[in-house]
PDB file of N, CA and C in Angstrom:
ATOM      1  N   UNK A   1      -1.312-105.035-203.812  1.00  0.00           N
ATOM      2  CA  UNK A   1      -2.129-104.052-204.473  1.00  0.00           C
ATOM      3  C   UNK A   1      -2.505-102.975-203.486  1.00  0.00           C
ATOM      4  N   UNK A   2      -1.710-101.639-203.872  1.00  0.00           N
ATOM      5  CA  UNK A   2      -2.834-100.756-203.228  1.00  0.00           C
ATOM      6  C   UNK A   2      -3.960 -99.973-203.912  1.00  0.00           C
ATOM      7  N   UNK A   3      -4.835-100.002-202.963  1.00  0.00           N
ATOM      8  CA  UNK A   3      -5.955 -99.285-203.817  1.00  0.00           C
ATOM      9  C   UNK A   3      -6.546 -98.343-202.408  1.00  0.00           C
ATOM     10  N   UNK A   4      -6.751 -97.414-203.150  1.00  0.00           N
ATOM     11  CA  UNK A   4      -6.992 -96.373-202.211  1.00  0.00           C
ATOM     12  C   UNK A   4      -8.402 -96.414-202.086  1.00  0.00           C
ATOM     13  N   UNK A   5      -8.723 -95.849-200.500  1.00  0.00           N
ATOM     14  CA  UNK A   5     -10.070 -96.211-200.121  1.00  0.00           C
ATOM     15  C   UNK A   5     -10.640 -94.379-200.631  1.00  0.00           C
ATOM     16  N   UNK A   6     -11.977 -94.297-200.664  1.00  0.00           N
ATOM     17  CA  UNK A   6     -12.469 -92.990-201.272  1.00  0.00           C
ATOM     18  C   UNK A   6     -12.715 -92.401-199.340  1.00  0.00           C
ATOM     19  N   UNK A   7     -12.294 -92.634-198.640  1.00  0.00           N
ATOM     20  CA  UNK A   7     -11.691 -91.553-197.714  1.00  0.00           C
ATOM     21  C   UNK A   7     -10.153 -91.263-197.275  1.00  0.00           C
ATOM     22  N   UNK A   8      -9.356 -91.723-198.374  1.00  0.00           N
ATOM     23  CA  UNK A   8      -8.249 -91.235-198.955  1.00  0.00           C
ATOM     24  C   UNK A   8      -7.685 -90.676-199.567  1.00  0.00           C
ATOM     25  N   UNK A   9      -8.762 -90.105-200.323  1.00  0.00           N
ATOM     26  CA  UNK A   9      -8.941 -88.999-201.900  1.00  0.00           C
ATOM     27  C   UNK A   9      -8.546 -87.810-201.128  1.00  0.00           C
ATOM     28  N   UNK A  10      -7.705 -87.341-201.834  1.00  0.00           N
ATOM     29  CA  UNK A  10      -7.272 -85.805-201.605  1.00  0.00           C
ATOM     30  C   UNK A  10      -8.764 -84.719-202.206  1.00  0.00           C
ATOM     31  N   UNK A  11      -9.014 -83.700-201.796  1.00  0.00           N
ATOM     32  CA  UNK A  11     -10.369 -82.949-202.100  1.00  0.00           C
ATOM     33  C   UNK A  11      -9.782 -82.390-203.269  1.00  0.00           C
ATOM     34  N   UNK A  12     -10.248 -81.920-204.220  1.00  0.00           N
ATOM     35  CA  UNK A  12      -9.856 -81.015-205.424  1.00  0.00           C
ATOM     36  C   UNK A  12     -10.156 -79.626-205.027  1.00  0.00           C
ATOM     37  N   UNK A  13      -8.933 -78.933-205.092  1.00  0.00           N
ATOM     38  CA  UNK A  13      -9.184 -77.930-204.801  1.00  0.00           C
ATOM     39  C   UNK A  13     -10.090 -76.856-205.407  1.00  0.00           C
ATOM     40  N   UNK A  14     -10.833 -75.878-205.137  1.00  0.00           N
ATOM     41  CA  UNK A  14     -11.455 -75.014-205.991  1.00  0.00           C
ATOM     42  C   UNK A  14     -10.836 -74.280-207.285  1.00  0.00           C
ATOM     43  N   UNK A  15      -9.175 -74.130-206.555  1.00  0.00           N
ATOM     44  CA  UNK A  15      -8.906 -73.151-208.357  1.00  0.00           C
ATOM     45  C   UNK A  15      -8.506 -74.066-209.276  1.00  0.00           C
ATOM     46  N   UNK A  16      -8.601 -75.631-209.531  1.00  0.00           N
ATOM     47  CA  UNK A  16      -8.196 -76.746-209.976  1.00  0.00           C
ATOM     48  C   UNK A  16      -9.413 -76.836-210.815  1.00  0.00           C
ATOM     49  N   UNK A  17     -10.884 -76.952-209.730  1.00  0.00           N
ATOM     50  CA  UNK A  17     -12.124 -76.384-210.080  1.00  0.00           C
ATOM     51  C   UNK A  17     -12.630 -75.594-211.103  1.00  0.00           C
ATOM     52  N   UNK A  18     -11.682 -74.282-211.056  1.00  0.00           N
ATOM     53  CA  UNK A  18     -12.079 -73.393-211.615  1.00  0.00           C
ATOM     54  C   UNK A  18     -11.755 -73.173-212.823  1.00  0.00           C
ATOM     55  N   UNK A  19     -10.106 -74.400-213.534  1.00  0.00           N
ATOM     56  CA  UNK A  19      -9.567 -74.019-214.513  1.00  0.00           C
ATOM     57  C   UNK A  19     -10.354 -74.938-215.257  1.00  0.00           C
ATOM     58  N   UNK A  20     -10.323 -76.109-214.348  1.00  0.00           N
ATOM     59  CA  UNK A  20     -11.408 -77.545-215.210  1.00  0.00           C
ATOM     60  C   UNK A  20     -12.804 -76.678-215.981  1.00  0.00           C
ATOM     61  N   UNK A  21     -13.257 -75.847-215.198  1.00  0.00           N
ATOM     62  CA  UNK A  21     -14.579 -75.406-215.720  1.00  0.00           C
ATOM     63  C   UNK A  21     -14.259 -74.504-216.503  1.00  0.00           C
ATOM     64  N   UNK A  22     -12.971 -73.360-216.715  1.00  0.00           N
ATOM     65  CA  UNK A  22     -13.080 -72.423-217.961  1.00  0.00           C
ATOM     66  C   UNK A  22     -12.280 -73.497-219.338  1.00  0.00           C
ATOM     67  N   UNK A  23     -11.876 -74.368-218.884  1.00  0.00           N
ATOM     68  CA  UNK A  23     -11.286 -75.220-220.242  1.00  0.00           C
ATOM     69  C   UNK A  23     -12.539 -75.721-220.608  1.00  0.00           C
ATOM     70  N   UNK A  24     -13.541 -76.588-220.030  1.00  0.00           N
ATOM     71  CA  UNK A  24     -14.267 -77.232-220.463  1.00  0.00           C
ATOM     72  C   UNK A  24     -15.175 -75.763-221.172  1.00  0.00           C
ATOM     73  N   UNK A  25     -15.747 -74.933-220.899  1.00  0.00           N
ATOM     74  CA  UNK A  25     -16.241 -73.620-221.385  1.00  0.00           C
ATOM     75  C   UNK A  25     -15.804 -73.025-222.612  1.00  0.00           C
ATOM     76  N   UNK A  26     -14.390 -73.005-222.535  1.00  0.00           N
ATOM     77  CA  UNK A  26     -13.616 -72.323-223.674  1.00  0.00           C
ATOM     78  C   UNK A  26     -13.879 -73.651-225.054  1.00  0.00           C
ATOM     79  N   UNK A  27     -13.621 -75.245-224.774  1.00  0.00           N
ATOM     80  CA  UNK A  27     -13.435 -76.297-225.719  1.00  0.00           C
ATOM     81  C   UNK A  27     -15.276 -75.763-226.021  1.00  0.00           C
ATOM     82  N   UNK A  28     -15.911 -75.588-225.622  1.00  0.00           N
ATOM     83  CA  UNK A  28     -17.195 -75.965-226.323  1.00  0.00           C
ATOM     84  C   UNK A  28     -17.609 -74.238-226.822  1.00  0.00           C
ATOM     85  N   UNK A  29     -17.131 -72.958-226.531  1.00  0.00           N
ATOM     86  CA  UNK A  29     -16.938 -72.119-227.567  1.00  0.00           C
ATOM     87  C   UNK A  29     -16.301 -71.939-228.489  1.00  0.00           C
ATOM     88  N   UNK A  30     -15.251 -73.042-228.882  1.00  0.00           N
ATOM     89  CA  UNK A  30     -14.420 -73.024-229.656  1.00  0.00           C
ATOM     90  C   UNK A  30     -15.280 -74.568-230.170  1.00  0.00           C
ATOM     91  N   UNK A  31     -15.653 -75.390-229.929  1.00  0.00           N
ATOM     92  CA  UNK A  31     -16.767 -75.723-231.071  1.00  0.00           C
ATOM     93  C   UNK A  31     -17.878 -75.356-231.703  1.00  0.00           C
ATOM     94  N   UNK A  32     -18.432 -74.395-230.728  1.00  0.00           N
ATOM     95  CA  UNK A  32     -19.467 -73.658-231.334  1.00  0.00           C
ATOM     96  C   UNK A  32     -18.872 -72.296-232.783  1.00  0.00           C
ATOM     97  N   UNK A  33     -17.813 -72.194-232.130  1.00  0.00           N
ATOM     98  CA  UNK A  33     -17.321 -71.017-233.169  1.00  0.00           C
ATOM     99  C   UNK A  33     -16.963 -71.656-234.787  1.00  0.00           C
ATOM    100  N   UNK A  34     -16.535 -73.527-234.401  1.00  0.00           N
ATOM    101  CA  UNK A  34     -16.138 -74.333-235.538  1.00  0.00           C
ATOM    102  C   UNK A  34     -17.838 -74.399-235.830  1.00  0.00           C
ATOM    103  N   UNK A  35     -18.145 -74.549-235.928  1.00  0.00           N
ATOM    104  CA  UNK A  35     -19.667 -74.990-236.493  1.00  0.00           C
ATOM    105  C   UNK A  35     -20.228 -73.453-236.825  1.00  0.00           C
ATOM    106  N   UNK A  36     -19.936 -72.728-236.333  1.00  0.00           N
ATOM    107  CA  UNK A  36     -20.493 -71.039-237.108  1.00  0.00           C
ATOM    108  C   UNK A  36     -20.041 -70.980-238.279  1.00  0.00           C
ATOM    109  N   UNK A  37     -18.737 -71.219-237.978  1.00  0.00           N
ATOM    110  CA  UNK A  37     -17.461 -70.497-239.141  1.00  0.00           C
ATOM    111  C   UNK A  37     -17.942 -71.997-240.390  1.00  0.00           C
ATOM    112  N   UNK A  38     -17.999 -73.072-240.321  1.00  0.00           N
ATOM    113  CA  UNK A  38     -18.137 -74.046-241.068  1.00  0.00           C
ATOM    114  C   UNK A  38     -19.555 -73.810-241.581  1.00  0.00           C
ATOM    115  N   UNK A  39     -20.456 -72.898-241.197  1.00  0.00           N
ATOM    116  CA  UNK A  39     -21.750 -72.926-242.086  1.00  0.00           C
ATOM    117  C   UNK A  39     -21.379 -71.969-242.827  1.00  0.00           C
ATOM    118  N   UNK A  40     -20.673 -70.391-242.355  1.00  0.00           N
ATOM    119  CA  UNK A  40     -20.601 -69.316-242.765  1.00  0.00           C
ATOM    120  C   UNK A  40     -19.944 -69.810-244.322  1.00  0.00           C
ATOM    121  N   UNK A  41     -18.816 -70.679-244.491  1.00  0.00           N
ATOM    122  CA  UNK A  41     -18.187 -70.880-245.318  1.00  0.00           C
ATOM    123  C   UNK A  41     -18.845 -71.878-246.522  1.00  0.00           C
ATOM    124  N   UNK A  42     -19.731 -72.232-245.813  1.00  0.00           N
ATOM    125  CA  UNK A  42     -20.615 -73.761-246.767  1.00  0.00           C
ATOM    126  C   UNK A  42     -21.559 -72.619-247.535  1.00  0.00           C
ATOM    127  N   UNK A  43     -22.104 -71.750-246.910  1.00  0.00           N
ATOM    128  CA  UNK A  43     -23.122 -70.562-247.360  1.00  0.00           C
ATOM    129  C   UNK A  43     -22.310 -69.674-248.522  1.00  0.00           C
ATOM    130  N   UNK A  44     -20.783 -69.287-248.154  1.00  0.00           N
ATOM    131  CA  UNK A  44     -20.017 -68.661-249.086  1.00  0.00           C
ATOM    132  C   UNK A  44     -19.875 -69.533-250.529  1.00  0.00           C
ATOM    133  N   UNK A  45     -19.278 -70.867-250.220  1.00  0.00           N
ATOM    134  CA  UNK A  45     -19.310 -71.563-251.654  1.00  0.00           C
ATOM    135  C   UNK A  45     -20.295 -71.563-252.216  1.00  0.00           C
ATOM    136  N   UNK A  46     -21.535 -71.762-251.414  1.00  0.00           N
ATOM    137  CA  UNK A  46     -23.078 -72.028-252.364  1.00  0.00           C
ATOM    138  C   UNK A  46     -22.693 -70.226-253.000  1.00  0.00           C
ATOM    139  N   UNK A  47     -22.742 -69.562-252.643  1.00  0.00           N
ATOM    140  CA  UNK A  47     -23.004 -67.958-253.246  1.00  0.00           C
ATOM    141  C   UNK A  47     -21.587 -67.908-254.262  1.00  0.00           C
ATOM    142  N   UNK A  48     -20.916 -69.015-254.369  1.00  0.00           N
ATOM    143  CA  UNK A  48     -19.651 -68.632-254.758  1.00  0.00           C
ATOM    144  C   UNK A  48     -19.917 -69.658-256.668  1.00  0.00           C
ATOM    145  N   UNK A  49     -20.182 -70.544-256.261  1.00  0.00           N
ATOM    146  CA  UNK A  49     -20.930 -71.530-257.082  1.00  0.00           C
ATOM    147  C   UNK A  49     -22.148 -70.589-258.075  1.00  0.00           C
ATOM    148  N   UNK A  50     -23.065 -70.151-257.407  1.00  0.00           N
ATOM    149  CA  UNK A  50     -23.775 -69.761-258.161  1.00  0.00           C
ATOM    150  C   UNK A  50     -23.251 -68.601-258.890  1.00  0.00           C
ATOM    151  N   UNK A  51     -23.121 -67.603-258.541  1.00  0.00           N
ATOM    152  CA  UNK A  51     -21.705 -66.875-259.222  1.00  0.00           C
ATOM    153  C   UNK A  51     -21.062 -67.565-260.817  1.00  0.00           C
ATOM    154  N   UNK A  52     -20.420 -68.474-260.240  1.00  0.00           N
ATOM    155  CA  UNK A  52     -19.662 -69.146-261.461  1.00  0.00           C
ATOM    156  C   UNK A  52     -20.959 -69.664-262.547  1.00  0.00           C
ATOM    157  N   UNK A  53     -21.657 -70.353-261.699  1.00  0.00           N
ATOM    158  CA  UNK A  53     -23.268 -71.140-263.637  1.00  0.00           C
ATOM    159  C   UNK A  53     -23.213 -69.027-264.040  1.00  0.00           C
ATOM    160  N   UNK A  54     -23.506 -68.346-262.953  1.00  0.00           N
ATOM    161  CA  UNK A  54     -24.151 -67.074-264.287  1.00  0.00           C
ATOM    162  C   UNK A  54     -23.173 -66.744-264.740  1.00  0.00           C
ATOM    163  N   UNK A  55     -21.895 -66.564-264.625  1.00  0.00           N
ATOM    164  CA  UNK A  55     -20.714 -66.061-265.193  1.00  0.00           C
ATOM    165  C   UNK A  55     -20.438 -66.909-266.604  1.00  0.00           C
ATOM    166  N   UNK A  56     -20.971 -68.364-266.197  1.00  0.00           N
ATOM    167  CA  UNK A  56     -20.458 -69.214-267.651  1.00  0.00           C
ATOM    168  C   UNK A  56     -21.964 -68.857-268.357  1.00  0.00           C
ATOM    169  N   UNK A  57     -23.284 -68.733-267.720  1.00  0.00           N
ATOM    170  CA  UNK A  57     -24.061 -68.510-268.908  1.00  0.00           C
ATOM    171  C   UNK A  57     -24.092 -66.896-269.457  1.00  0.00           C
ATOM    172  N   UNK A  58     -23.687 -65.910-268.504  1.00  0.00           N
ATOM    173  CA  UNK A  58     -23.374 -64.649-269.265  1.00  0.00           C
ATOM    174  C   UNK A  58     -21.982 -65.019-270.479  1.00  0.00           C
ATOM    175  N   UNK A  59     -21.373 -65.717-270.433  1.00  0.00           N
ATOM    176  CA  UNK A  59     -19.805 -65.559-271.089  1.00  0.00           C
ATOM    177  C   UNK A  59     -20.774 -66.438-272.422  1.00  0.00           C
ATOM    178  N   UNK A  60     -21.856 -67.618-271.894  1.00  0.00           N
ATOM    179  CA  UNK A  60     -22.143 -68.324-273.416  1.00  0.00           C
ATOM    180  C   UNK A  60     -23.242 -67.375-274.156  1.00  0.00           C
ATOM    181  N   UNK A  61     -23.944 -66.751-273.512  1.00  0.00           N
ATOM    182  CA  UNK A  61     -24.998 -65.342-274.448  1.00  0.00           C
ATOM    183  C   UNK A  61     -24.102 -64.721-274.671  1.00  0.00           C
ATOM    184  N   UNK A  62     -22.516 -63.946-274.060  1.00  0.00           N
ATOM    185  CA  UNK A  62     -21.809 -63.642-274.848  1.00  0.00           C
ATOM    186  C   UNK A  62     -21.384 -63.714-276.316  1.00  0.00           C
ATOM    187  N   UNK A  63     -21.117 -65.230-276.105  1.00  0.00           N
ATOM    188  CA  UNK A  63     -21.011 -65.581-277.247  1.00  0.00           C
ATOM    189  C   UNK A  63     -21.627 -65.449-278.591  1.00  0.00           C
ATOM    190  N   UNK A  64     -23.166 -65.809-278.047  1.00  0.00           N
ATOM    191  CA  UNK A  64     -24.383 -66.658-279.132  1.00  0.00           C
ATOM    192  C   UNK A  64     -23.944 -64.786-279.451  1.00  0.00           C
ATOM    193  N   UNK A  65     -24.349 -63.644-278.991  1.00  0.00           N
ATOM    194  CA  UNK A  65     -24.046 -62.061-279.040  1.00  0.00           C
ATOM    195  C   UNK A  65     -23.181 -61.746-280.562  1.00  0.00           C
ATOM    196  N   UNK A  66     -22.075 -62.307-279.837  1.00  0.00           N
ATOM    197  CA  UNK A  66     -21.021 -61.691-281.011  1.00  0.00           C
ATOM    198  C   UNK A  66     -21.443 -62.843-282.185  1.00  0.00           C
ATOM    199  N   UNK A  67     -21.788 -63.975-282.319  1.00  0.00           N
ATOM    200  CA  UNK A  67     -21.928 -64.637-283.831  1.00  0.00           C
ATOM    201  C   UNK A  67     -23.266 -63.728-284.358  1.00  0.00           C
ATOM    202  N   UNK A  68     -23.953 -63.783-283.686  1.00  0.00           N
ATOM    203  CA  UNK A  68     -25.345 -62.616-284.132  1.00  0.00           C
ATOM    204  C   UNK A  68     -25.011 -61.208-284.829  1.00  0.00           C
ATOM    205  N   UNK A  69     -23.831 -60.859-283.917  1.00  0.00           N
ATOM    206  CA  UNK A  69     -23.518 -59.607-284.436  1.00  0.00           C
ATOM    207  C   UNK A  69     -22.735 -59.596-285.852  1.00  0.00           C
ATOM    208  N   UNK A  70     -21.864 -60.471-286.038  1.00  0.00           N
ATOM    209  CA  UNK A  70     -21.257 -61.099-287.227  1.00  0.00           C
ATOM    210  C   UNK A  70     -22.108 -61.803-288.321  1.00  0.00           C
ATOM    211  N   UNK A  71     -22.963 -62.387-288.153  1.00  0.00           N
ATOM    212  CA  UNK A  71     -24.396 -62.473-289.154  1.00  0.00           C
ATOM    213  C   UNK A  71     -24.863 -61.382-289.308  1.00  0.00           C
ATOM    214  N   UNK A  72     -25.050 -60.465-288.768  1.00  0.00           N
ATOM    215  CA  UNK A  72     -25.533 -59.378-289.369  1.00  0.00           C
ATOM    216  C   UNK A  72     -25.330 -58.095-289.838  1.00  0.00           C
ATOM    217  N   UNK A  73     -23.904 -58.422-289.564  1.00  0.00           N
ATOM    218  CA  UNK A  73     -22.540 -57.540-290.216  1.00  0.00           C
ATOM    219  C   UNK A  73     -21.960 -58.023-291.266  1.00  0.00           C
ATOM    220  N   UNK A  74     -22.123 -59.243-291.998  1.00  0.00           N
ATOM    221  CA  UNK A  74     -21.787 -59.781-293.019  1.00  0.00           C
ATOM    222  C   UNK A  74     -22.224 -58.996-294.058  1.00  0.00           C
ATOM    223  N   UNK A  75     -20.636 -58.842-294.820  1.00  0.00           N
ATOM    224  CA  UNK A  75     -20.459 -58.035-296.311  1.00  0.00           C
ATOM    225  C   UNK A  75     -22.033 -58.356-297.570  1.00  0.00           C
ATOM    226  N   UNK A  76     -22.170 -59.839-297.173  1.00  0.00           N
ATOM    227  CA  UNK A  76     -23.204 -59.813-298.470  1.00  0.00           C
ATOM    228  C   UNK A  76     -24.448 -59.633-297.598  1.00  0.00           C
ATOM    229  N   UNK A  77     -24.957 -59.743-296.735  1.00  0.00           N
ATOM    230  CA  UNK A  77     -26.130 -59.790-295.930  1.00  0.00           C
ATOM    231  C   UNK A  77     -26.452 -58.140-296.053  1.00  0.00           C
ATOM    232  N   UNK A  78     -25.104 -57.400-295.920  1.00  0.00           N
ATOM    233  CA  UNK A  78     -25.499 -55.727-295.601  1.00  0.00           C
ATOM    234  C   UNK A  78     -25.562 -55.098-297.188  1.00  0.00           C
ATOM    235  N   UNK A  79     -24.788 -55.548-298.194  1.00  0.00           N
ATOM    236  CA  UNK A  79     -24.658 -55.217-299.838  1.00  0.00           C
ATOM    237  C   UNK A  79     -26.461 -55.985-299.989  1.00  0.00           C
ATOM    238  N   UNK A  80     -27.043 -57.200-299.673  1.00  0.00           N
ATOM    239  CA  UNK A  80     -28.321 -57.464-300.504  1.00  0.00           C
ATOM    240  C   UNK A  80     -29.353 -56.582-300.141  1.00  0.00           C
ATOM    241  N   UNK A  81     -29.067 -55.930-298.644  1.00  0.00           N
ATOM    242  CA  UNK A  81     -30.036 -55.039-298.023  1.00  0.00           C
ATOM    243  C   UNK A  81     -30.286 -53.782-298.418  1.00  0.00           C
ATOM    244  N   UNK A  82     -28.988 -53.512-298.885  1.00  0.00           N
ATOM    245  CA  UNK A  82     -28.769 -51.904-299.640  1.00  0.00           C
ATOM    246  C   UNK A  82     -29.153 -52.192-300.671  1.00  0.00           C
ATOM    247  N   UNK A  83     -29.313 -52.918-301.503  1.00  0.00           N
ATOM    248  CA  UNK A  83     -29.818 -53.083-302.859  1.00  0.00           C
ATOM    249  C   UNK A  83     -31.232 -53.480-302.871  1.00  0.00           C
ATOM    250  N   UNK A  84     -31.875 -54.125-302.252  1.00  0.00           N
ATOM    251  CA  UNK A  84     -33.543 -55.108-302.379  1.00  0.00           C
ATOM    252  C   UNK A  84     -33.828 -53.737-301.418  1.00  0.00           C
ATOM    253  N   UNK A  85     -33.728 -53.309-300.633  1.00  0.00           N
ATOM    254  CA  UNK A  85     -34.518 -52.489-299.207  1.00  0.00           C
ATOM    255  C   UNK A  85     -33.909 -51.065-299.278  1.00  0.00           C
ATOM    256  N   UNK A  86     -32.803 -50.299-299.552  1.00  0.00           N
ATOM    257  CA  UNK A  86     -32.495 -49.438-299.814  1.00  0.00           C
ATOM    258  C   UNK A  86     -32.271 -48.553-301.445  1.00  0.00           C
ATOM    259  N   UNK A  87     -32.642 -49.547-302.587  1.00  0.00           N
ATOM    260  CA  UNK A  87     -32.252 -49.233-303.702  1.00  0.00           C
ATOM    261  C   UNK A  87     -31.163 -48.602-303.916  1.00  0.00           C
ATOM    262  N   UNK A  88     -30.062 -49.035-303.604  1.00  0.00           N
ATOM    263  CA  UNK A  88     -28.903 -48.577-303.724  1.00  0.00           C
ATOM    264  C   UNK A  88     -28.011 -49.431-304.435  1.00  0.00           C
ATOM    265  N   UNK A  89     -27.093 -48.842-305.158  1.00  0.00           N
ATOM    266  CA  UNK A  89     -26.395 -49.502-306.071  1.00  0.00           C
ATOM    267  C   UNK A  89     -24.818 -48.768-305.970  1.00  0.00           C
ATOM    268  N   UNK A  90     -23.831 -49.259-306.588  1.00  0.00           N
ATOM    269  CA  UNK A  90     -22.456 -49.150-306.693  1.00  0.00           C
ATOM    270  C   UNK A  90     -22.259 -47.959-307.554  1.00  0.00           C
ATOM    271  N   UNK A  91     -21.828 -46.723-307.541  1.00  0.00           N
ATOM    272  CA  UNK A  91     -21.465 -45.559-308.437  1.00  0.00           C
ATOM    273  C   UNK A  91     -20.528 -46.293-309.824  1.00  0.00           C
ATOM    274  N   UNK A  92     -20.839 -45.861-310.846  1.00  0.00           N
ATOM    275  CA  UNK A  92     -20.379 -46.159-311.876  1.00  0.00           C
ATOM    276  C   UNK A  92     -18.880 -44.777-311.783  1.00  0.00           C
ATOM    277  N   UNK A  93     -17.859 -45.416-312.410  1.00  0.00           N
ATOM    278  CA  UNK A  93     -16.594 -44.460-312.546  1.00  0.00           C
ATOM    279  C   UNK A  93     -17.069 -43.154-312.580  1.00  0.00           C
ATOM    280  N   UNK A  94     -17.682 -43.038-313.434  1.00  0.00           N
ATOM    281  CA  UNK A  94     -18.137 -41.751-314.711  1.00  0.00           C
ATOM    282  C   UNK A  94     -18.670 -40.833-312.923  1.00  0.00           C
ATOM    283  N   UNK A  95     -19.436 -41.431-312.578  1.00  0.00           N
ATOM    284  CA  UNK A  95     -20.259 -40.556-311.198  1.00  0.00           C
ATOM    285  C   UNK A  95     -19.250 -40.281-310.237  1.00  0.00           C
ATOM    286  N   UNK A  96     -18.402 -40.816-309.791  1.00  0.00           N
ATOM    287  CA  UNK A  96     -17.201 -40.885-308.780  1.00  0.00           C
ATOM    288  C   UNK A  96     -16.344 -39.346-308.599  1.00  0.00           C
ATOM    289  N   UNK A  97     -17.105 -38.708-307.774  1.00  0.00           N
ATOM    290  CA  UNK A  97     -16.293 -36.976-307.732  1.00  0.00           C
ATOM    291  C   UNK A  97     -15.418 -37.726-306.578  1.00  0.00           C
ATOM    292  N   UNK A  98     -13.848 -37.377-306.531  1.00  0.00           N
ATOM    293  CA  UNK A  98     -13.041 -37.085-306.049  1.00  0.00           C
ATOM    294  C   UNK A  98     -13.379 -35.521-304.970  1.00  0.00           C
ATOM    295  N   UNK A  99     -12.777 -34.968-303.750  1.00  0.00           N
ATOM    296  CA  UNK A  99     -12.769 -33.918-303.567  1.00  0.00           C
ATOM    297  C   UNK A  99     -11.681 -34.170-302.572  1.00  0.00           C
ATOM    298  N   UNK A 100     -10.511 -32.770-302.836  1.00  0.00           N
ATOM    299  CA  UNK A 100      -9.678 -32.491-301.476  1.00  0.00           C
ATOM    300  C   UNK A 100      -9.718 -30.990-301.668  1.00  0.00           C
ATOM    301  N   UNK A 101     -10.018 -31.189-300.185  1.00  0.00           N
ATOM    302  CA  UNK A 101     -10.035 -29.779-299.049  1.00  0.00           C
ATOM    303  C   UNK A 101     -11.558 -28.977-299.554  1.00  0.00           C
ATOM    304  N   UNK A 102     -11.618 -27.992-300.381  1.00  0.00           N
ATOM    305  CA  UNK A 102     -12.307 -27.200-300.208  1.00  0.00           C
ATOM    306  C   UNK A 102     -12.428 -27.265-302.015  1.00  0.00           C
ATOM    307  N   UNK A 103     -11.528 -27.981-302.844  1.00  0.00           N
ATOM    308  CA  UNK A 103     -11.795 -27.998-304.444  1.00  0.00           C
ATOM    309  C   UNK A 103     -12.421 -29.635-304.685  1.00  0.00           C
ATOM    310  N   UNK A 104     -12.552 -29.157-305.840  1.00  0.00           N
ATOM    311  CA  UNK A 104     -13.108 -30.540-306.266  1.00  0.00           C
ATOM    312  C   UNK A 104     -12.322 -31.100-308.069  1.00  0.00           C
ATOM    313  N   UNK A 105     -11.736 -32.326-307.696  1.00  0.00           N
ATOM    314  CA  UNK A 105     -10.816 -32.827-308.502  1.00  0.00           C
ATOM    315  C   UNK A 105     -11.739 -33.471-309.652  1.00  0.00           C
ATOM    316  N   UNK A 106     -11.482 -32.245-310.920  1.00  0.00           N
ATOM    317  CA  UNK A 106     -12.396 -32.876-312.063  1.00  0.00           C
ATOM    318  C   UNK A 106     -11.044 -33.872-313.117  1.00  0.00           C
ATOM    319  N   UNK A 107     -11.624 -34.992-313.739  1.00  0.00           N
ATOM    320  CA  UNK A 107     -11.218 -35.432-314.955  1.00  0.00           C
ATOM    321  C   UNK A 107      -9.925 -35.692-314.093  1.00  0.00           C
ATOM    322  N   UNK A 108     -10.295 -37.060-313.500  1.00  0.00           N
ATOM    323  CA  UNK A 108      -9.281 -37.805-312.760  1.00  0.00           C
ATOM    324  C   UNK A 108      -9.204 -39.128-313.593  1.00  0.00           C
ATOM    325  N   UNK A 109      -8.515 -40.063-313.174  1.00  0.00           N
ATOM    326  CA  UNK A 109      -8.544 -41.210-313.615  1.00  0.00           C
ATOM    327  C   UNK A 109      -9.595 -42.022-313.047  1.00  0.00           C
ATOM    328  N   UNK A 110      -9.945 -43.087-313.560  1.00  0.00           N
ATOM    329  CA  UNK A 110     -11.321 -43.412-313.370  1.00  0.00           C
ATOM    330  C   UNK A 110     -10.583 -44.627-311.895  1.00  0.00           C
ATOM    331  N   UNK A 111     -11.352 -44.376-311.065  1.00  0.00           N
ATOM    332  CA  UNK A 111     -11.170 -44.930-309.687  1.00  0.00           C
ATOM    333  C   UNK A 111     -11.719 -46.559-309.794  1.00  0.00           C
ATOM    334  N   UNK A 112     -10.928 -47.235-309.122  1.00  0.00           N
ATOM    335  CA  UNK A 112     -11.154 -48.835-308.955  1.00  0.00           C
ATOM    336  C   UNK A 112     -12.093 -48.745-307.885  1.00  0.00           C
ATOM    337  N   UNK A 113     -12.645 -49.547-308.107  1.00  0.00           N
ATOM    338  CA  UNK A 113     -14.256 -49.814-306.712  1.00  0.00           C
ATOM    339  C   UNK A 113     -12.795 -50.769-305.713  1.00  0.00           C
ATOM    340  N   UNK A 114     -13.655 -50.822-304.525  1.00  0.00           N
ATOM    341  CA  UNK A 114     -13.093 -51.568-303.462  1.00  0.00           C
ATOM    342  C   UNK A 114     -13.141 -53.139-304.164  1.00  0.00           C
ATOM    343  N   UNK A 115     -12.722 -53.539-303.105  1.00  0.00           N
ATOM    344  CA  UNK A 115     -12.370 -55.141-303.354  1.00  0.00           C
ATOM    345  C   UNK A 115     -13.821 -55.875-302.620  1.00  0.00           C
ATOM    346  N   UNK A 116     -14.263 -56.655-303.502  1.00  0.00           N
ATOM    347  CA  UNK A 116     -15.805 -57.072-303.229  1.00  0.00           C
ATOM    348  C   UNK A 116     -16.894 -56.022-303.860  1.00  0.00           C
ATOM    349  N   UNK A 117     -16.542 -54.779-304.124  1.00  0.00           N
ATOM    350  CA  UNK A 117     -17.784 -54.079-304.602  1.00  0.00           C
ATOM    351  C   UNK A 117     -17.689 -54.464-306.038  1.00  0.00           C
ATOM    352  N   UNK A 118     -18.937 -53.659-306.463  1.00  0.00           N
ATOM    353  CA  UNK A 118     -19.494 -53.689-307.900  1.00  0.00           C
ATOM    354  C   UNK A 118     -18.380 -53.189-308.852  1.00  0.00           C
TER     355      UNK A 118
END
């Protein structure tokens, strides 16, 4: 067995020294930079996350929006309103003036109401 006595040790040189100490320097800015960059990104999903709940609850008031708007655009909902709240009623044939351009078309044939009207 040899075993070397510790006044056999070769000295380490200084620029051996010097690389040991910028590696060890550089490995622990390059963990510090992993632990920046790993919050920066944990902070992005949280902001990224919240983002997405308001996007799905703007898209579901979207929604509830347009059925609201369709309830209250409904053919009989807007015909009972004109009639109970506006007193308005459906023109009988006989009342129905026709007009093109600048004359007015007398003693026409008597006009069909729309489809759903009176």
């Amino acid at each position: 067995m040899n075993r070397s006595h510790p006044s056999q040790q070769k000295p380490i040189s200084p620029a051996v020294m010097l690389v040991v100490a910028v590696l060890w320097v550089a490995t622990i800015a390059s963990a510090m930079g992993v632990v920046a960059t790993t919050q920066v990104v944990r902070r992005d999903v949280n902001s990224l996350e919240t983002l997405r709940r308001e996007a799905s609850q703007l898209q579901v008031q979207w929604g509830q929006y347009l059925l609201e708007q369709s309830t209250w655009a409904a053919y009989g909902r807007v015909e009972n309103a004109a009639v109970s709240e506006l007193n308005m009623m459906a023109p009988t044939p006989e009342e129905i003036v026709m007009i093109s351009g600048n004359n007015i078309i007398e003693n026409q044939a008597p006009v069909e109401p729309a489809a759903g009207g009176q």
